[in-house]
N, C-alpha and C. Protein backbone atom coordinates (compact mmCIF):
# COMPACT_ATOMS: atom_id res chain seq x y z
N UNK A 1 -33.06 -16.82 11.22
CA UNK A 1 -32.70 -18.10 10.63
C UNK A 1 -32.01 -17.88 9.30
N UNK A 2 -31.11 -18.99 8.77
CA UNK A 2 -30.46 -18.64 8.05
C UNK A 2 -31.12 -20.46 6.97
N UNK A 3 -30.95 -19.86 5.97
CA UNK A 3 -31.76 -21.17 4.91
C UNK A 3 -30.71 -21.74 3.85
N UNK A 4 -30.49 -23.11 3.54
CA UNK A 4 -30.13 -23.77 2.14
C UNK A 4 -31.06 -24.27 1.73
N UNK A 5 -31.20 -23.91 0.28
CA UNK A 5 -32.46 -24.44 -0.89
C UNK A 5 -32.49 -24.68 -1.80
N UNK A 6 -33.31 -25.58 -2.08
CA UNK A 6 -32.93 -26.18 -3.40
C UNK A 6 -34.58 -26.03 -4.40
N UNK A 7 -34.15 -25.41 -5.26
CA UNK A 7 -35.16 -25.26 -6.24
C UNK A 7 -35.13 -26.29 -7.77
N UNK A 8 -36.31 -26.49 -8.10
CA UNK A 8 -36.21 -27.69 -9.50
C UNK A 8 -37.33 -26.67 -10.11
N UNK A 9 -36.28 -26.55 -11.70
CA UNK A 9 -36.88 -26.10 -12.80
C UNK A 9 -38.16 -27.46 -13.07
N UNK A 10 -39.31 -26.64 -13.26
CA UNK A 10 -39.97 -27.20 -14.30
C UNK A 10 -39.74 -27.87 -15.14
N UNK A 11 -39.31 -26.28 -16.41
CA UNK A 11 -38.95 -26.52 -17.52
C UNK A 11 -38.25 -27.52 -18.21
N UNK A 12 -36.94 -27.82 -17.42
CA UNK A 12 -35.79 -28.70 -17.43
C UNK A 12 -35.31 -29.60 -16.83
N UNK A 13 -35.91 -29.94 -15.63
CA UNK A 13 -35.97 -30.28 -14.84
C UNK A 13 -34.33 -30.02 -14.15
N UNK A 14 -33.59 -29.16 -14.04
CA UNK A 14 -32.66 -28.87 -13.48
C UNK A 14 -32.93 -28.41 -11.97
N UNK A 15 -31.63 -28.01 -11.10
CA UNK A 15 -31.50 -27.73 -10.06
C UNK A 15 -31.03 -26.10 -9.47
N UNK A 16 -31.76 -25.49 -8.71
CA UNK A 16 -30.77 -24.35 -8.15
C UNK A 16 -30.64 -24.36 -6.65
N UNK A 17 -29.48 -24.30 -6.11
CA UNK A 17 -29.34 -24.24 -4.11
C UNK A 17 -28.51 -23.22 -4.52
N UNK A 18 -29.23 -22.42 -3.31
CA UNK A 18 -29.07 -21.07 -2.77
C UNK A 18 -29.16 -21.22 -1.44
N UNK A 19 -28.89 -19.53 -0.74
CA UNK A 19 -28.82 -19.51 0.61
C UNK A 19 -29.58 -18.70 0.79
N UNK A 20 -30.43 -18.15 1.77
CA UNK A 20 -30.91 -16.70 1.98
C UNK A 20 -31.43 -16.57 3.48
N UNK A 21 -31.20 -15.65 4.13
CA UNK A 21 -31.93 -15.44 5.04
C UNK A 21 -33.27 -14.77 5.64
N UNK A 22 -34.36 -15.12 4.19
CA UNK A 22 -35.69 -14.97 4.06
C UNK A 22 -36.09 -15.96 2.94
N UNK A 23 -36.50 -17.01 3.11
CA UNK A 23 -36.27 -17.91 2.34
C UNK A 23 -37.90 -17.45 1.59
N UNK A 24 -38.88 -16.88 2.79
CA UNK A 24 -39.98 -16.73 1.32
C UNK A 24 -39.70 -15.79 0.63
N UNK A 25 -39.33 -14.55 1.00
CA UNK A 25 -39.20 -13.41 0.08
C UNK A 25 -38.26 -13.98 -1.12
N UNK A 26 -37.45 -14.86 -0.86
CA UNK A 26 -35.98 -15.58 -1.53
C UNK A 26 -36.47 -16.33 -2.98
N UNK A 27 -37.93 -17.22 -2.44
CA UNK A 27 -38.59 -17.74 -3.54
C UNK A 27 -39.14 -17.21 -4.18
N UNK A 28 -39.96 -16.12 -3.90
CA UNK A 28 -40.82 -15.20 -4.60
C UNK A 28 -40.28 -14.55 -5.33
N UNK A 29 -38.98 -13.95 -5.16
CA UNK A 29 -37.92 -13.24 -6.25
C UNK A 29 -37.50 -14.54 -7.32
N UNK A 30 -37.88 -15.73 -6.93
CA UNK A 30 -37.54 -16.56 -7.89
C UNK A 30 -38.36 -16.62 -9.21
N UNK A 31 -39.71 -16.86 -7.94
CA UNK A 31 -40.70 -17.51 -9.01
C UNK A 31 -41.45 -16.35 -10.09
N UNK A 32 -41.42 -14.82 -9.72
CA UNK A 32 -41.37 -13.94 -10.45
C UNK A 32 -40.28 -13.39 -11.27
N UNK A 33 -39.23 -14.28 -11.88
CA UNK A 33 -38.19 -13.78 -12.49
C UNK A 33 -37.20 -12.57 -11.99
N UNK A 34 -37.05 -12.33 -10.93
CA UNK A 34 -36.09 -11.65 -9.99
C UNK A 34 -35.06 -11.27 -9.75
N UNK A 35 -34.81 -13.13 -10.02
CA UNK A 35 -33.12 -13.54 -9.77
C UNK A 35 -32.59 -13.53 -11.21
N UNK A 36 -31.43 -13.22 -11.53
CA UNK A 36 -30.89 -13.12 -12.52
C UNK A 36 -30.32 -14.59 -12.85
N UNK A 37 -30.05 -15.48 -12.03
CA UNK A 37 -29.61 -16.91 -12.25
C UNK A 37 -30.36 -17.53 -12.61
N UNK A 38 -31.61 -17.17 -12.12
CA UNK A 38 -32.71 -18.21 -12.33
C UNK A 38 -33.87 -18.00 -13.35
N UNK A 39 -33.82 -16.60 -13.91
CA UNK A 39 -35.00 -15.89 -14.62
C UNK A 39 -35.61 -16.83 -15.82
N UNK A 40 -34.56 -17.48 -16.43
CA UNK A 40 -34.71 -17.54 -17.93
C UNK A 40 -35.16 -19.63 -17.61
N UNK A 41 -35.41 -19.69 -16.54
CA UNK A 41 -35.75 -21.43 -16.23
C UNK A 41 -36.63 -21.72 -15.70
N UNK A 42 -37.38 -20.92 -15.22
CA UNK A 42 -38.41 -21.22 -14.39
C UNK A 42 -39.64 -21.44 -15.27
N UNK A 43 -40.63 -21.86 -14.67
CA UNK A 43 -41.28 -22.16 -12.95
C UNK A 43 -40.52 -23.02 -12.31
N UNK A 44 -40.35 -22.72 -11.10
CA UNK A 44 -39.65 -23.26 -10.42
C UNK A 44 -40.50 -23.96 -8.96
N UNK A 45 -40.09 -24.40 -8.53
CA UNK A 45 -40.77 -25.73 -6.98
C UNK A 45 -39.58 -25.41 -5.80
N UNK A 46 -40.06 -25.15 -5.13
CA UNK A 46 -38.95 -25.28 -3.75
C UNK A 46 -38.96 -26.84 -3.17
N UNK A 47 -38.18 -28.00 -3.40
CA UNK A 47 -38.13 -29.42 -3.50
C UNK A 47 -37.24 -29.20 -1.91
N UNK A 48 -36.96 -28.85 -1.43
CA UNK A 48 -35.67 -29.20 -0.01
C UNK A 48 -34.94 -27.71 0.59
N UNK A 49 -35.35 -27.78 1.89
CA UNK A 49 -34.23 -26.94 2.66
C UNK A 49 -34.41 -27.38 3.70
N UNK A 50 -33.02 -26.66 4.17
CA UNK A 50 -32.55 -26.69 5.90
C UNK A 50 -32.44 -25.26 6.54
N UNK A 51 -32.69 -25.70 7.69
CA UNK A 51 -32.47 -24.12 8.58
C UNK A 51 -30.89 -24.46 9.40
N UNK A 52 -30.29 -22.67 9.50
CA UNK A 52 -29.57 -22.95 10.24
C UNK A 52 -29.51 -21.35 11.32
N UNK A 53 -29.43 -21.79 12.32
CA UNK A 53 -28.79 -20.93 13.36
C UNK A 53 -28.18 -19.57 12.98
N UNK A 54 -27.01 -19.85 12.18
CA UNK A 54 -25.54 -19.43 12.69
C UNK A 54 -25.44 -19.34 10.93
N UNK A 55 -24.94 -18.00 10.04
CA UNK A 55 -25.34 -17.72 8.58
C UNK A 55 -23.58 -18.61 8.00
N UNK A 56 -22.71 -18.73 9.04
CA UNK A 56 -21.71 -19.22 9.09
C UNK A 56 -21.96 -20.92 8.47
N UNK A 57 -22.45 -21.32 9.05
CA UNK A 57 -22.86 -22.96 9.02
C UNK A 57 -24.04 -23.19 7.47
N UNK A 58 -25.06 -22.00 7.46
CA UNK A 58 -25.64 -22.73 6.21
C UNK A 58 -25.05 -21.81 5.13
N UNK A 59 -24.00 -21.29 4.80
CA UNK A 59 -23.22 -20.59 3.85
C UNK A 59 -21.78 -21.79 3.91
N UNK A 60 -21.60 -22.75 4.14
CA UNK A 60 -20.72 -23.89 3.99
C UNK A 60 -21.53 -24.93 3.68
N UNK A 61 -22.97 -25.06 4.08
CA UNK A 61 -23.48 -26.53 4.00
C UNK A 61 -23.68 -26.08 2.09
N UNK A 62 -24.56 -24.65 1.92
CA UNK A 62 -24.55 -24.30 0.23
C UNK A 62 -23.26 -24.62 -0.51
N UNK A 63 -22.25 -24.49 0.31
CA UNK A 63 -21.14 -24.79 -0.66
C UNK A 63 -20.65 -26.17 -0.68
N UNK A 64 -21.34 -27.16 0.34
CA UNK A 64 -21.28 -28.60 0.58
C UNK A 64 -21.96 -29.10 -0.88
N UNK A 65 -23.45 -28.80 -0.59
CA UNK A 65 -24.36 -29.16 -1.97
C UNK A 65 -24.13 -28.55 -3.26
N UNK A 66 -23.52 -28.11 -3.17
CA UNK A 66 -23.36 -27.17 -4.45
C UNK A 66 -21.86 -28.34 -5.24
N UNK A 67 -21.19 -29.03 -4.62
CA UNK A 67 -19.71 -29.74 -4.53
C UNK A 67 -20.43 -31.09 -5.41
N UNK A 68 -19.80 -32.25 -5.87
CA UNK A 68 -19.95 -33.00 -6.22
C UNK A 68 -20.41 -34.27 -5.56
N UNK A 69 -20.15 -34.45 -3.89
CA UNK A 69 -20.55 -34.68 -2.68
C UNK A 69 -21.68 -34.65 -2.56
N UNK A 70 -22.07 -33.20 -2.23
CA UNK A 70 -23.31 -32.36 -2.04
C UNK A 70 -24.39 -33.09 -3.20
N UNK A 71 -24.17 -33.06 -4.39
CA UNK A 71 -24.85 -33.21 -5.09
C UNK A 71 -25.61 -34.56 -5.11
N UNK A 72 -24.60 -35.43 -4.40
CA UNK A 72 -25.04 -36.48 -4.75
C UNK A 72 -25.97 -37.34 -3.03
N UNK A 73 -25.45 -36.32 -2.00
CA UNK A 73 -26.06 -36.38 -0.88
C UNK A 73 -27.28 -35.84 -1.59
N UNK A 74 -27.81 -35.29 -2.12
CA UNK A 74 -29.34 -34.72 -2.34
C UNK A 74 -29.83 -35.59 -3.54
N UNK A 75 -29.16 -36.45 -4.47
CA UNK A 75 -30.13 -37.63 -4.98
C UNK A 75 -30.26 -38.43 -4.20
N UNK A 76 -29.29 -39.14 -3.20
CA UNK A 76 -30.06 -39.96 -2.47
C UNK A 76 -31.23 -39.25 -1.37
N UNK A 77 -30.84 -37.90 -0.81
CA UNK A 77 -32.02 -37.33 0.02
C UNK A 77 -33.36 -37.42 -0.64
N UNK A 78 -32.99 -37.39 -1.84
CA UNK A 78 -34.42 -36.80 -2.33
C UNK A 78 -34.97 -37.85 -3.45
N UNK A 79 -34.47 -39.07 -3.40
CA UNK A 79 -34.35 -39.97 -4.08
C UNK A 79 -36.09 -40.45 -4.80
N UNK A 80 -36.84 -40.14 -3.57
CA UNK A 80 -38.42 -40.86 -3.81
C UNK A 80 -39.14 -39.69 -4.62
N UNK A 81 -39.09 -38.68 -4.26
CA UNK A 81 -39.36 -37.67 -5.11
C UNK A 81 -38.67 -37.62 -6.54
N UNK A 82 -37.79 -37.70 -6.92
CA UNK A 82 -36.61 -37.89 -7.99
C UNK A 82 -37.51 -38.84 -9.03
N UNK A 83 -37.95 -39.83 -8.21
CA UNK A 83 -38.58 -40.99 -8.96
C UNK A 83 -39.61 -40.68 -9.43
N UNK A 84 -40.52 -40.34 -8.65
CA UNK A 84 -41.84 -39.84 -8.94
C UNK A 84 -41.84 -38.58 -10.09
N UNK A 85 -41.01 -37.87 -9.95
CA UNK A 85 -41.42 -36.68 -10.94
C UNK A 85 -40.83 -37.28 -12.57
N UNK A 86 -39.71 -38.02 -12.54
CA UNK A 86 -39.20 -38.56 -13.71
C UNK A 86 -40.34 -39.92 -14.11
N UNK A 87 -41.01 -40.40 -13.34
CA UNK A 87 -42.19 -41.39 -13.97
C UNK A 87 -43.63 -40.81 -14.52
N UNK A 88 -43.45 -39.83 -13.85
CA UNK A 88 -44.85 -38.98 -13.59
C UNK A 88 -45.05 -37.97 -15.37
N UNK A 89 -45.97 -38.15 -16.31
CA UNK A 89 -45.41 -37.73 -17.55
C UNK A 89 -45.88 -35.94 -17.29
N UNK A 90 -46.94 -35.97 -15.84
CA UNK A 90 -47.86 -34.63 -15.93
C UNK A 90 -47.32 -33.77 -14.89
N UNK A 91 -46.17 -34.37 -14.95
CA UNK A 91 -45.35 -33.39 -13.23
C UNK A 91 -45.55 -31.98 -13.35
């Protein structure tokens, strides 16, 4: 299987989507400072992914979400969650 994911800083509440085709080993390099993109932001939450088949298809959908499009397909996806963590003062 091939994975798109989307991780939310803690800290900042910012965003990271990635691709990987081990999506736990993928997080665990996250959440132990691993990744070089992500080291200096974390703790991090795995908030959303998709599986795909074919490494072809979820290496375009990452570059879908990653687009200005993308971005905004995943506030409305993720819209109820979105709410909750921005009301929530102990997220």
């Amino acid at each position: 299987m091939h994975y798109v994911y989307v991780l939310r800083s803690v800290s900042d509440d910012g965003f990271y989507i990635g691709y990987s085709a081990n999506l736990r080993k993928r997080f665990k390099e996250h959440v132990q400072g691993g990744s070089f993109a992500t080291s200096y932001r974390g703790p991090w939450k795995l908030i959303y992914y998709e599986a795909y088949l074919e490494q072809a298809d979820a290496l375009g959908r990452e570059k879908y979400l990653k687009s200005g499009a993308g971005r905004r397909f995943l506030k409305a996806q993720l819209a109820h969650y979105l709410r909750k963590i921005r009301s929530d003062p102990s997220r």
